[in-house]
C-alpha atoms as a PDB file:
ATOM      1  CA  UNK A   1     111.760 136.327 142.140  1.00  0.00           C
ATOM      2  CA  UNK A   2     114.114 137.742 144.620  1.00  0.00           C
ATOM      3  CA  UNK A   3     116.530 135.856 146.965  1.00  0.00           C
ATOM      4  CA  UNK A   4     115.700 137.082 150.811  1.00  0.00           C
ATOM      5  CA  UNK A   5     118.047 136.555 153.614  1.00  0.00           C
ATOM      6  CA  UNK A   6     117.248 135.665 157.917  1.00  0.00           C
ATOM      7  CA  UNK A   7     119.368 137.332 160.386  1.00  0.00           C
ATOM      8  CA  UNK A   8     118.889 137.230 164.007  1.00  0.00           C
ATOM      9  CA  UNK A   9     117.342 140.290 166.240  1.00  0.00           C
ATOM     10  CA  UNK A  10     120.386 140.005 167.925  1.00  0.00           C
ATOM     11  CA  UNK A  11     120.084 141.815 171.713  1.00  0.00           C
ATOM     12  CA  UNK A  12     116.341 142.481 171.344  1.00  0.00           C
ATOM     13  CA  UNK A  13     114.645 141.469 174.231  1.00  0.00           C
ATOM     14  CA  UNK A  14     111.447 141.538 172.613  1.00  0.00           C
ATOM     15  CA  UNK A  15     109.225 142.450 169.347  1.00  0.00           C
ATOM     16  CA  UNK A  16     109.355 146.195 170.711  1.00  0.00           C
ATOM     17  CA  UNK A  17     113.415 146.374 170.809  1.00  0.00           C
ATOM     18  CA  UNK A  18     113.008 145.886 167.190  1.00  0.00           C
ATOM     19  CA  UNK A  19     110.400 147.890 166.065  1.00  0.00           C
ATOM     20  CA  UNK A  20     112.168 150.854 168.548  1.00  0.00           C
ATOM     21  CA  UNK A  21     115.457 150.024 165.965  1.00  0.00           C
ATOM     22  CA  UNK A  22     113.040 151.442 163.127  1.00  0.00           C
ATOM     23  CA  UNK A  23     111.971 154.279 164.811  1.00  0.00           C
ATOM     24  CA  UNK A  24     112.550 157.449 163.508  1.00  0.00           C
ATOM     25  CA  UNK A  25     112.446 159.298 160.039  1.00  0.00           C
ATOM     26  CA  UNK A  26     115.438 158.150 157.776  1.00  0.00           C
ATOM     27  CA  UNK A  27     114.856 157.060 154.702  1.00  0.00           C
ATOM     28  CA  UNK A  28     117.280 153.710 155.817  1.00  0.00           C
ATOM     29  CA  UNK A  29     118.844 151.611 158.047  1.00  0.00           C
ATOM     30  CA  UNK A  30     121.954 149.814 158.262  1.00  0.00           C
ATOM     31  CA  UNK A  31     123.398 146.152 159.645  1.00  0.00           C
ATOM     32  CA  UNK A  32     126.793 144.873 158.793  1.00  0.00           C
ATOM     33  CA  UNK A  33     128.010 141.773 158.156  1.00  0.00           C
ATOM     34  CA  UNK A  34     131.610 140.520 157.260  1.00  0.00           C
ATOM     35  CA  UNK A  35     131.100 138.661 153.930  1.00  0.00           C
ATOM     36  CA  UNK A  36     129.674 140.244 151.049  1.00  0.00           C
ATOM     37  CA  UNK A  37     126.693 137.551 150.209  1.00  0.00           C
ATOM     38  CA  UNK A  38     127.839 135.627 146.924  1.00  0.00           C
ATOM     39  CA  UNK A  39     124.441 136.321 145.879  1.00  0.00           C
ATOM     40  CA  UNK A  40     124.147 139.544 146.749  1.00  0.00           C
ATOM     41  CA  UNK A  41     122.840 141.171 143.216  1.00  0.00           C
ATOM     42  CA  UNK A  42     119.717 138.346 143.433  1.00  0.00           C
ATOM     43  CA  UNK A  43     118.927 139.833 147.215  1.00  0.00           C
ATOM     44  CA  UNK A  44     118.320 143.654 146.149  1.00  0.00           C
ATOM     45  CA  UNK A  45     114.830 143.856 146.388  1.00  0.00           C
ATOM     46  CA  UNK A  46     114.106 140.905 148.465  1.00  0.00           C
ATOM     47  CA  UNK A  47     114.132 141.577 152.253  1.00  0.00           C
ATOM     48  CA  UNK A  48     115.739 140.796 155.333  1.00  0.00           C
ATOM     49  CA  UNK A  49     113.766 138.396 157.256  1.00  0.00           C
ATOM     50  CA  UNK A  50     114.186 138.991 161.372  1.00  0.00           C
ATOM     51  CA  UNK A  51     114.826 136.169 163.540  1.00  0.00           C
ATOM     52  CA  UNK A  52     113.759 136.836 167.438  1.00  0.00           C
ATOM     53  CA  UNK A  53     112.817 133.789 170.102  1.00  0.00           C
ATOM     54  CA  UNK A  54     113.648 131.221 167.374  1.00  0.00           C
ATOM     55  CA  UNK A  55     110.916 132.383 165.066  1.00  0.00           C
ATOM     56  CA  UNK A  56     110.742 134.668 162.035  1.00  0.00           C
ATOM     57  CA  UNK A  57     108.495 137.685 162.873  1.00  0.00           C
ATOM     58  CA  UNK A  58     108.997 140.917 160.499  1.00  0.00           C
ATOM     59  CA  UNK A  59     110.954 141.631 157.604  1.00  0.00           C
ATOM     60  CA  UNK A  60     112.918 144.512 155.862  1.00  0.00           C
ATOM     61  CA  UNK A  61     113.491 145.110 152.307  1.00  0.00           C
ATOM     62  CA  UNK A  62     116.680 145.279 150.570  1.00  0.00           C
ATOM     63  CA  UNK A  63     117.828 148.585 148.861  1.00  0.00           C
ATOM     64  CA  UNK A  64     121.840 147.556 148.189  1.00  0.00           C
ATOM     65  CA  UNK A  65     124.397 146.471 150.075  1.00  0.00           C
ATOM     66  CA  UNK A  66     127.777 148.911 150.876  1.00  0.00           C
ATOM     67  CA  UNK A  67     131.315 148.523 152.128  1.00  0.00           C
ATOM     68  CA  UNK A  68     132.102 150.497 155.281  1.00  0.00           C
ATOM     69  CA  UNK A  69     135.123 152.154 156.435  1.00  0.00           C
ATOM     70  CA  UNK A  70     135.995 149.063 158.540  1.00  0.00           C
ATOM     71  CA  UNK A  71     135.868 146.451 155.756  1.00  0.00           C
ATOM     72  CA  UNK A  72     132.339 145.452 156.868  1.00  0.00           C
ATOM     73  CA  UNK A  73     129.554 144.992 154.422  1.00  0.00           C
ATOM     74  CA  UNK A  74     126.222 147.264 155.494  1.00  0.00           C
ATOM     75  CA  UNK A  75     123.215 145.662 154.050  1.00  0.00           C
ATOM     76  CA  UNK A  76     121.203 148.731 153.335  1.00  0.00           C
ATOM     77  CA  UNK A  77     117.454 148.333 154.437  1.00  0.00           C
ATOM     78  CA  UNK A  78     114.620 150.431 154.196  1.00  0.00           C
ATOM     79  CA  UNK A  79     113.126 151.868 157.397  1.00  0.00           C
ATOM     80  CA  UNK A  80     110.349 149.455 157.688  1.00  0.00           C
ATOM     81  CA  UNK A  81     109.137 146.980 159.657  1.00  0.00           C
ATOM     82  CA  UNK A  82     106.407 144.811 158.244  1.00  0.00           C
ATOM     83  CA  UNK A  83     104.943 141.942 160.245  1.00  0.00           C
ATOM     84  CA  UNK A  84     105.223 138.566 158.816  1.00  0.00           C
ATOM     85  CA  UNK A  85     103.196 134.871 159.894  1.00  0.00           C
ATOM     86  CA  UNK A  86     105.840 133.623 162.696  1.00  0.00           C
ATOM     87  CA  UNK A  87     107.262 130.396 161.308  1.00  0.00           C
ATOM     88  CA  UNK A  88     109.802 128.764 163.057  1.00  0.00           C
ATOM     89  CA  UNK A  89     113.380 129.208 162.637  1.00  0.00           C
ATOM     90  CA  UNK A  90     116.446 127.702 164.289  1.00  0.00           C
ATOM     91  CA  UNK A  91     119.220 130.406 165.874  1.00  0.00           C
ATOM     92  CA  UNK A  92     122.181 131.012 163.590  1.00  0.00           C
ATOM     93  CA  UNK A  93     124.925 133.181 163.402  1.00  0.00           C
ATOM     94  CA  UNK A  94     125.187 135.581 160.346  1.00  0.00           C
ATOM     95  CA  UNK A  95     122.557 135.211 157.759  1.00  0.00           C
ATOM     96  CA  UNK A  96     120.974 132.360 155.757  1.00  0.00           C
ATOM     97  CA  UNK A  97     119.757 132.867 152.194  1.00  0.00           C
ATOM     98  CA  UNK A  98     115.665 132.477 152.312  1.00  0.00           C
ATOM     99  CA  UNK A  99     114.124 131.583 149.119  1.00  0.00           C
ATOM    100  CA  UNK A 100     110.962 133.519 148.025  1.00  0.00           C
ATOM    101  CA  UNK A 101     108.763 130.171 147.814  1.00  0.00           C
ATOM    102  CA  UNK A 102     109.718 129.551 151.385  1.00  0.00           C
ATOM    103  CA  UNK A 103     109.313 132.983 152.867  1.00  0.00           C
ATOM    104  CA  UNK A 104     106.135 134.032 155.341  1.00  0.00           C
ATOM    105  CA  UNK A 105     103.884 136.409 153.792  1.00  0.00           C
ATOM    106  CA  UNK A 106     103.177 139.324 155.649  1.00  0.00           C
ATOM    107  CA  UNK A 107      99.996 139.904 158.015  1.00  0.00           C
ATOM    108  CA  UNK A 108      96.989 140.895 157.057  1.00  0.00           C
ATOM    109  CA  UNK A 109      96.113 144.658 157.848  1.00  0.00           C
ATOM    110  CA  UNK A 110      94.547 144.825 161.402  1.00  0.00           C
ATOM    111  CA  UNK A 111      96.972 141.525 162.048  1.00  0.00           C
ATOM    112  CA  UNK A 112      99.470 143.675 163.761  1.00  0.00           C
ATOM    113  CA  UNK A 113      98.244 143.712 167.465  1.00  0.00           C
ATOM    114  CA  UNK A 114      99.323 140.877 169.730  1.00  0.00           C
ATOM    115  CA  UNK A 115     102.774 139.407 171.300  1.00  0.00           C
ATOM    116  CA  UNK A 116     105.000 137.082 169.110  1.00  0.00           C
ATOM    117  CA  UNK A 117     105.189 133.197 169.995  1.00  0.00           C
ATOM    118  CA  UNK A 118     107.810 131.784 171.072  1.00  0.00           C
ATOM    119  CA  UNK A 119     110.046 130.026 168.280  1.00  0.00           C
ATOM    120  CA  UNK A 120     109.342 126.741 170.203  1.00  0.00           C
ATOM    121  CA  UNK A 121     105.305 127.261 170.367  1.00  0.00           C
ATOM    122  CA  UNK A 122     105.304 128.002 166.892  1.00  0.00           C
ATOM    123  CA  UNK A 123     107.606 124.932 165.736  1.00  0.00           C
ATOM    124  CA  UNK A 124     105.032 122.547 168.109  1.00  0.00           C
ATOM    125  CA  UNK A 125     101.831 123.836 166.113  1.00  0.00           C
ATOM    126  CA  UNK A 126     103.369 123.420 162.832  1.00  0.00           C
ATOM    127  CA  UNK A 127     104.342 120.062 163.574  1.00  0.00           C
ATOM    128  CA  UNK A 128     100.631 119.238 164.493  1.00  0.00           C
ATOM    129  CA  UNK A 129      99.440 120.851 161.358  1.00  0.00           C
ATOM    130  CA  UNK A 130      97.798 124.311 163.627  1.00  0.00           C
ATOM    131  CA  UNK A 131     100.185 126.689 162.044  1.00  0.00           C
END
């Protein structure tokens, strides 16, 4: 099973900011990050898991990850968006490793419509078992 990875939607203001970062017809898009993951090989073909308002909402998969010309690492993603179940997830900076057994599966077809909860809402109904 692959290794994913979280990583915040950092200056989104909402669940449109990021799907606007997705418009458009490449084949990929790109995000850097300063460390090279020590588990890098296990994450090609997992996905990058989006973190926005303290909640995980969509996720990308993984096609490799690239130095840059700066020294950076680009963790190359294909240019897709696919909705996931919110679940809860505490601000970070960077990225945190996800394991596949603890990843959100993705919405149903037709599931797509509807504004994200807030990380906080979506902690509160877990803990009461409604989520």
């Amino acid at each position: 099973m692959p290794l994913h990875m979280t990583k915040i939607a950092f200056g989104a203001t909402s669940f449109e900011d990021v799907r606007a970062w997705f418009a458009g017809d490449e084949p990929e898009k790109r995000t850097s990050t300063r460390y090279l993951p020590k588990r890098h090989e296990e994450m090609v073909g997992g996905s990058l898991y989006w973190v926005f308002q303290h909640a995980i909402i969509a996720r990308s998969p993984i096609l490799r990850f690239e130095q840059n010309d700066t020294g950076r690492w680009d963790i190359v993603l294909e240019n897709t968006l696919i909705r996931v179940e919110p679940r809860a997830k505490r601000a970070h900076q960077g990225w945190r490793y996800l394991e596949d057994k603890n990843a959100p599966h993705d919405l149903a077809a037709g599931d797509e419509g509807g504004d994200t909860l807030p990380g906080k809402l979506v902690r509160e109904l877990g803990r009461l078992g409604l989520a």
